[in-house]
N, C-alpha and C. Protein backbone atom coordinates (compact mmCIF):
# COMPACT_ATOMS: atom_id res chain seq x y z
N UNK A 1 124.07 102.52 -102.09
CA UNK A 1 123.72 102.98 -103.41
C UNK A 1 124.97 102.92 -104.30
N UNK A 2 124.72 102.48 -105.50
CA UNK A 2 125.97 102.57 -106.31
C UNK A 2 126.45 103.81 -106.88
N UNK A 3 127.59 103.33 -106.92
CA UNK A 3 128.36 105.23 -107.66
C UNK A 3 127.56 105.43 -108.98
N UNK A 4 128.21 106.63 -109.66
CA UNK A 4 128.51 106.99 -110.88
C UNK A 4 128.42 106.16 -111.64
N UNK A 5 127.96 105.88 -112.64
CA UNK A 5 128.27 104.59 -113.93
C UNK A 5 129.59 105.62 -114.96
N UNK A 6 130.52 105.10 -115.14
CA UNK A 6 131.97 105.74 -116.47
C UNK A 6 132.25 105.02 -117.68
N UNK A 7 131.97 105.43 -118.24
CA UNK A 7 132.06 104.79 -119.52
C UNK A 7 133.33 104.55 -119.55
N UNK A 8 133.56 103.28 -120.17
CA UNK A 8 134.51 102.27 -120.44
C UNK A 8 134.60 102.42 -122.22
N UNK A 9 136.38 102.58 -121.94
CA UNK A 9 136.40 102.18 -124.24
C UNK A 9 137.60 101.98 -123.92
N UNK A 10 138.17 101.13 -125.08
CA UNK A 10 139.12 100.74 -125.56
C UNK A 10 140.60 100.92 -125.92
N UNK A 11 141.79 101.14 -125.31
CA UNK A 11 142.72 101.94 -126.24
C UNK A 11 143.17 100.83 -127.53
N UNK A 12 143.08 101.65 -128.70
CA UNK A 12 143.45 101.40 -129.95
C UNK A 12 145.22 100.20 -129.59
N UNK A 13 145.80 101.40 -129.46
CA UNK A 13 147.03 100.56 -129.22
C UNK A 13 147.16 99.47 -128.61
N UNK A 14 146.95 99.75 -127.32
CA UNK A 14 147.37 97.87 -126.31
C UNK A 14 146.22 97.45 -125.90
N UNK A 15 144.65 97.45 -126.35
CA UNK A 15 144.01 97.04 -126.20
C UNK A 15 143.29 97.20 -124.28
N UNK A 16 143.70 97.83 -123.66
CA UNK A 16 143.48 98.12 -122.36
C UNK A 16 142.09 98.66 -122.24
N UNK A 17 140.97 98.37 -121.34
CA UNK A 17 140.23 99.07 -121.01
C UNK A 17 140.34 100.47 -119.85
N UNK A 18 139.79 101.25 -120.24
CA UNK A 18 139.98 102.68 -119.44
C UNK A 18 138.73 103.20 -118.98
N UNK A 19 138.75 104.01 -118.19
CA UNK A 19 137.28 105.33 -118.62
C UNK A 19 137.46 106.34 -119.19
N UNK A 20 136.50 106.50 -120.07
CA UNK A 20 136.68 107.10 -121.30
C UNK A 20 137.66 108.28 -121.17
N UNK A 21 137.69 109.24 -119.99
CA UNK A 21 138.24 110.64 -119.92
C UNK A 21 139.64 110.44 -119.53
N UNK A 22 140.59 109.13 -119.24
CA UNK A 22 141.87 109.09 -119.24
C UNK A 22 142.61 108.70 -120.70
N UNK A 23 141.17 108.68 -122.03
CA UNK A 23 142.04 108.73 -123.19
C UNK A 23 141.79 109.41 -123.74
N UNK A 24 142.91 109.78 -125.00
CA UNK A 24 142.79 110.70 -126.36
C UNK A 24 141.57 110.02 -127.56
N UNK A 25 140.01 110.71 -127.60
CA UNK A 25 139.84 110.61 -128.41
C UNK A 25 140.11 111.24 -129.99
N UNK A 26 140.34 110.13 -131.08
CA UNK A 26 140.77 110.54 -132.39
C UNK A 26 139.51 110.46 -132.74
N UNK A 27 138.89 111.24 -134.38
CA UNK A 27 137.54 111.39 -134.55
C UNK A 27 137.70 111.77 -136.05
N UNK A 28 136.77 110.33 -136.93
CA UNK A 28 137.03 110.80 -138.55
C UNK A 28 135.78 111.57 -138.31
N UNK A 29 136.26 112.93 -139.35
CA UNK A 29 134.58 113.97 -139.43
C UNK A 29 133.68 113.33 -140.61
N UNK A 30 132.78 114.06 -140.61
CA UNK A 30 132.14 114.39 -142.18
C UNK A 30 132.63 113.83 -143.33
N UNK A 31 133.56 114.83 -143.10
CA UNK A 31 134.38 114.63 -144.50
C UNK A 31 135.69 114.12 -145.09
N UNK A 32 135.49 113.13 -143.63
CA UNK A 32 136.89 111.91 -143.77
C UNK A 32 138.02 112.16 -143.38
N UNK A 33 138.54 113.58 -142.76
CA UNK A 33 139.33 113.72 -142.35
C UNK A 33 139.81 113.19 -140.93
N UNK A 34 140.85 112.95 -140.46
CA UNK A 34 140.97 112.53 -138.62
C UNK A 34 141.55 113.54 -137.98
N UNK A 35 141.05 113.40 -136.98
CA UNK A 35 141.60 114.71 -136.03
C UNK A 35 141.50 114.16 -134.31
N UNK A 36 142.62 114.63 -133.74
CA UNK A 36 142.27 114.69 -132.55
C UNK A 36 141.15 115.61 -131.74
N UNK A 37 140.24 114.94 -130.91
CA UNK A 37 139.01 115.34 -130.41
C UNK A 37 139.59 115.85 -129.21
N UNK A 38 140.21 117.01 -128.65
CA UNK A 38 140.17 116.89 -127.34
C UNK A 38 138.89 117.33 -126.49
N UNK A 39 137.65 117.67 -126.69
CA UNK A 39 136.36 117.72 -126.06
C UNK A 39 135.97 116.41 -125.62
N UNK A 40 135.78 115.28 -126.77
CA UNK A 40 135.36 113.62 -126.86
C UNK A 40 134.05 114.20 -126.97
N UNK A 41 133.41 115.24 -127.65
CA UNK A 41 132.23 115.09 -128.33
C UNK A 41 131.79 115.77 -129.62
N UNK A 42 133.17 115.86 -130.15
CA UNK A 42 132.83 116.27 -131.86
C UNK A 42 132.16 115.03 -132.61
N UNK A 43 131.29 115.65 -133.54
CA UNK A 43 130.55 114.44 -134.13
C UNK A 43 131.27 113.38 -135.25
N UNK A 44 131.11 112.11 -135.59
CA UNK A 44 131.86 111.71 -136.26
C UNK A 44 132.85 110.13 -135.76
N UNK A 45 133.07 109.26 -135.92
CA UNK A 45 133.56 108.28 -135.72
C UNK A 45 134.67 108.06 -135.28
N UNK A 46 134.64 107.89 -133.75
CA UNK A 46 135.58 107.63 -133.14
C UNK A 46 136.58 106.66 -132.45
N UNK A 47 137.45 106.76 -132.42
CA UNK A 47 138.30 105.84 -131.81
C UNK A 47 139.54 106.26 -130.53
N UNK A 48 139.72 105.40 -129.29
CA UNK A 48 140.07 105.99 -128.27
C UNK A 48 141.46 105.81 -128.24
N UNK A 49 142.85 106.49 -127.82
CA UNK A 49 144.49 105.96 -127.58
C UNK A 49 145.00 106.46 -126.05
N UNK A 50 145.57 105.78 -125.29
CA UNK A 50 146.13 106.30 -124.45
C UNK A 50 146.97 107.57 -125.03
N UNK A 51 147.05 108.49 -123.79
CA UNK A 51 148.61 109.45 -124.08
C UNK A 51 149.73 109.13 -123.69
N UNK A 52 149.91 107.49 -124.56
CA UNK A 52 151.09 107.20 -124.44
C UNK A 52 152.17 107.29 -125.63
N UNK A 53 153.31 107.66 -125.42
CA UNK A 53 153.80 107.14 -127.34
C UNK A 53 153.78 105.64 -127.61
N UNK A 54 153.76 104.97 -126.57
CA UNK A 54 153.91 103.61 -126.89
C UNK A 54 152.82 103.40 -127.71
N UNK A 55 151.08 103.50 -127.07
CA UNK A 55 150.29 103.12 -127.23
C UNK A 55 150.01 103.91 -128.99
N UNK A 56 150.19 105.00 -129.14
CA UNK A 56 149.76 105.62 -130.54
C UNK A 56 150.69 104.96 -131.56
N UNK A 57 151.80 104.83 -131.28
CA UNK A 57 153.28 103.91 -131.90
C UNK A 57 152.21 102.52 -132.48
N UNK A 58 151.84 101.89 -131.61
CA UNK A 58 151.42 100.95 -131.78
C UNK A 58 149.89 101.07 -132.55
N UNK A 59 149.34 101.93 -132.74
CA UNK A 59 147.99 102.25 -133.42
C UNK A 59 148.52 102.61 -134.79
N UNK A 60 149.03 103.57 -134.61
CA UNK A 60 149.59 103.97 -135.88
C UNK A 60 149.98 103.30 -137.15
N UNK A 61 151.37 102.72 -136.35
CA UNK A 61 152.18 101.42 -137.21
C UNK A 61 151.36 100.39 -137.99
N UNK A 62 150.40 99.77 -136.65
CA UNK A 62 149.92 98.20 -136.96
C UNK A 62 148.22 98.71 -138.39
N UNK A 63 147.88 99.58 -138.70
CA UNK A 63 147.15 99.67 -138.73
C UNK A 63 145.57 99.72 -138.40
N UNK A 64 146.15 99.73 -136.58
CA UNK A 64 145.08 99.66 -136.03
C UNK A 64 143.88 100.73 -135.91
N UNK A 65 144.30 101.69 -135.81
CA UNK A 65 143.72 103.38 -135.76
C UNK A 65 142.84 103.31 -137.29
N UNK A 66 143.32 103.20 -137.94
CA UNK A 66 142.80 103.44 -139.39
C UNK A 66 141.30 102.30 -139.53
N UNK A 67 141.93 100.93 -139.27
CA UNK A 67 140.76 100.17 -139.13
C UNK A 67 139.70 100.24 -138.56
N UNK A 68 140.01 100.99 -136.66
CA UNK A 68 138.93 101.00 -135.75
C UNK A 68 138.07 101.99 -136.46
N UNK A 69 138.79 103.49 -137.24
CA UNK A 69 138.24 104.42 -137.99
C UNK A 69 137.01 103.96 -139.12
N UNK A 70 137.95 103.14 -139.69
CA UNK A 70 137.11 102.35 -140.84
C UNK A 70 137.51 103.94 -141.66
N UNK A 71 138.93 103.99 -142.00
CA UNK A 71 138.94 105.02 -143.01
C UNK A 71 140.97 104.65 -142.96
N UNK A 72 140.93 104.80 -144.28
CA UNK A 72 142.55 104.88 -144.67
C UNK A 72 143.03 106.60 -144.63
N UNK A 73 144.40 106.29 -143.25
CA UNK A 73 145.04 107.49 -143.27
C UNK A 73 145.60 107.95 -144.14
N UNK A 74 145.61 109.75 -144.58
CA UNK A 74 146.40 110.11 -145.30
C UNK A 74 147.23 110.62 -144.76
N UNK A 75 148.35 110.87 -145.65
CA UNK A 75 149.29 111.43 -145.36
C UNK A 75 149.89 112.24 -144.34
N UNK A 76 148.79 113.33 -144.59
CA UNK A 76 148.37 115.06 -143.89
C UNK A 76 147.83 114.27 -142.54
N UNK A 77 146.96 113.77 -142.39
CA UNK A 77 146.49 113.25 -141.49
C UNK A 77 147.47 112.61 -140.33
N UNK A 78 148.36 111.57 -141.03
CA UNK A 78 148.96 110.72 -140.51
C UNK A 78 150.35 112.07 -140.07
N UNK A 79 150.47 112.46 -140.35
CA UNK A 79 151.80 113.58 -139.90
C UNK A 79 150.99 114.44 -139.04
N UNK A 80 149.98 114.79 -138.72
CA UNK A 80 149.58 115.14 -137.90
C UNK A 80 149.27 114.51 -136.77
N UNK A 81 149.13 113.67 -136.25
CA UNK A 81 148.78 112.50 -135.70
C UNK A 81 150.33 112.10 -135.24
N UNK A 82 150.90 111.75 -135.85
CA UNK A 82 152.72 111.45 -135.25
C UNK A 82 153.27 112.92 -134.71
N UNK A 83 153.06 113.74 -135.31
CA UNK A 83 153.45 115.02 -134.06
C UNK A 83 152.61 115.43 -133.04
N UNK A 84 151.48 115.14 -133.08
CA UNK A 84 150.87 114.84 -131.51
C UNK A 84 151.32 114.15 -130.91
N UNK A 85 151.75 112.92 -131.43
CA UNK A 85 152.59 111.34 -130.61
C UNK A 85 153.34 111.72 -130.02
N UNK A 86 154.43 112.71 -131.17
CA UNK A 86 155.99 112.86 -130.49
C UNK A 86 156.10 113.83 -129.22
N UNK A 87 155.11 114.86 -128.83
CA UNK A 87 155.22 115.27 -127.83
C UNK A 87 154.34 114.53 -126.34
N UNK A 88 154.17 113.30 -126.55
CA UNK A 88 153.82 112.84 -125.58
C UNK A 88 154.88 112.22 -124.54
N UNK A 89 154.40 111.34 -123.42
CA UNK A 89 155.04 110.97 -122.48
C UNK A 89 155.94 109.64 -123.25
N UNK A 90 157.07 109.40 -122.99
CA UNK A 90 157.87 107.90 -123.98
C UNK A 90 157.72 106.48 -123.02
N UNK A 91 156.74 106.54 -122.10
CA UNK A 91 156.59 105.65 -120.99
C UNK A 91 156.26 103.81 -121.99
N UNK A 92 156.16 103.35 -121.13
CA UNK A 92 156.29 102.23 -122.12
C UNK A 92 154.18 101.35 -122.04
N UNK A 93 153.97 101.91 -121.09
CA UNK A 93 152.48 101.56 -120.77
C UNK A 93 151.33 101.94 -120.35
N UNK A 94 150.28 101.94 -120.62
CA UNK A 94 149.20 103.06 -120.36
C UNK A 94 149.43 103.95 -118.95
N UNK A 95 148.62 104.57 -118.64
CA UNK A 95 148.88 105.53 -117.62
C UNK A 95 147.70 104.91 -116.31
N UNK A 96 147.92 104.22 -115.40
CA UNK A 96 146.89 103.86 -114.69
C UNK A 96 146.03 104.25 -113.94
């Protein structure tokens, strides 16, 4: 019999596939704001990052996060979002 089925998504940054619960979901609400999801079931449009700094470094910067969002970061947003980064692990590649 086969296992479990795990949902599979994307990290933003290096493009890696995962199951879903070894990444940080980010989540635009309602009302356009972004926030980190740590449940992964607040309502609202999401997009997945390793907890890597590499990997958010790389979302962040390239404009990738904002696009997968389909919403331009603000400011408030975006400084929130880089001090979540900065207390992460400084490893150079997803977490396997």
């Amino acid at each position: 019999m086969a296992g479990k089925h795990i949902p599979q998504r994307t990290c933003v940054g290096c493009r890696q596939v995962q199951g879903k619960r070894q990444l940080v979901r980010v989540v635009r609400t309602a009302d356009g704001h972004i926030r980190i999801d740590p449940t992964g079931k607040q309502a609202g449009r999401g997009a997945y990052v390793h907890a890597q700094a590499a990997c958010w470094q790389a979302a962040l910067s390239g404009g990738r996060l904002a696009h997968a969002l389909k919403a331009t970061l603000e400011e408030k947003d975006r400084a929130e979002l880089l001090a979540y980064a900065a207390a992460l692990p400084k490893d150079n590649g997803p977490a396997a």
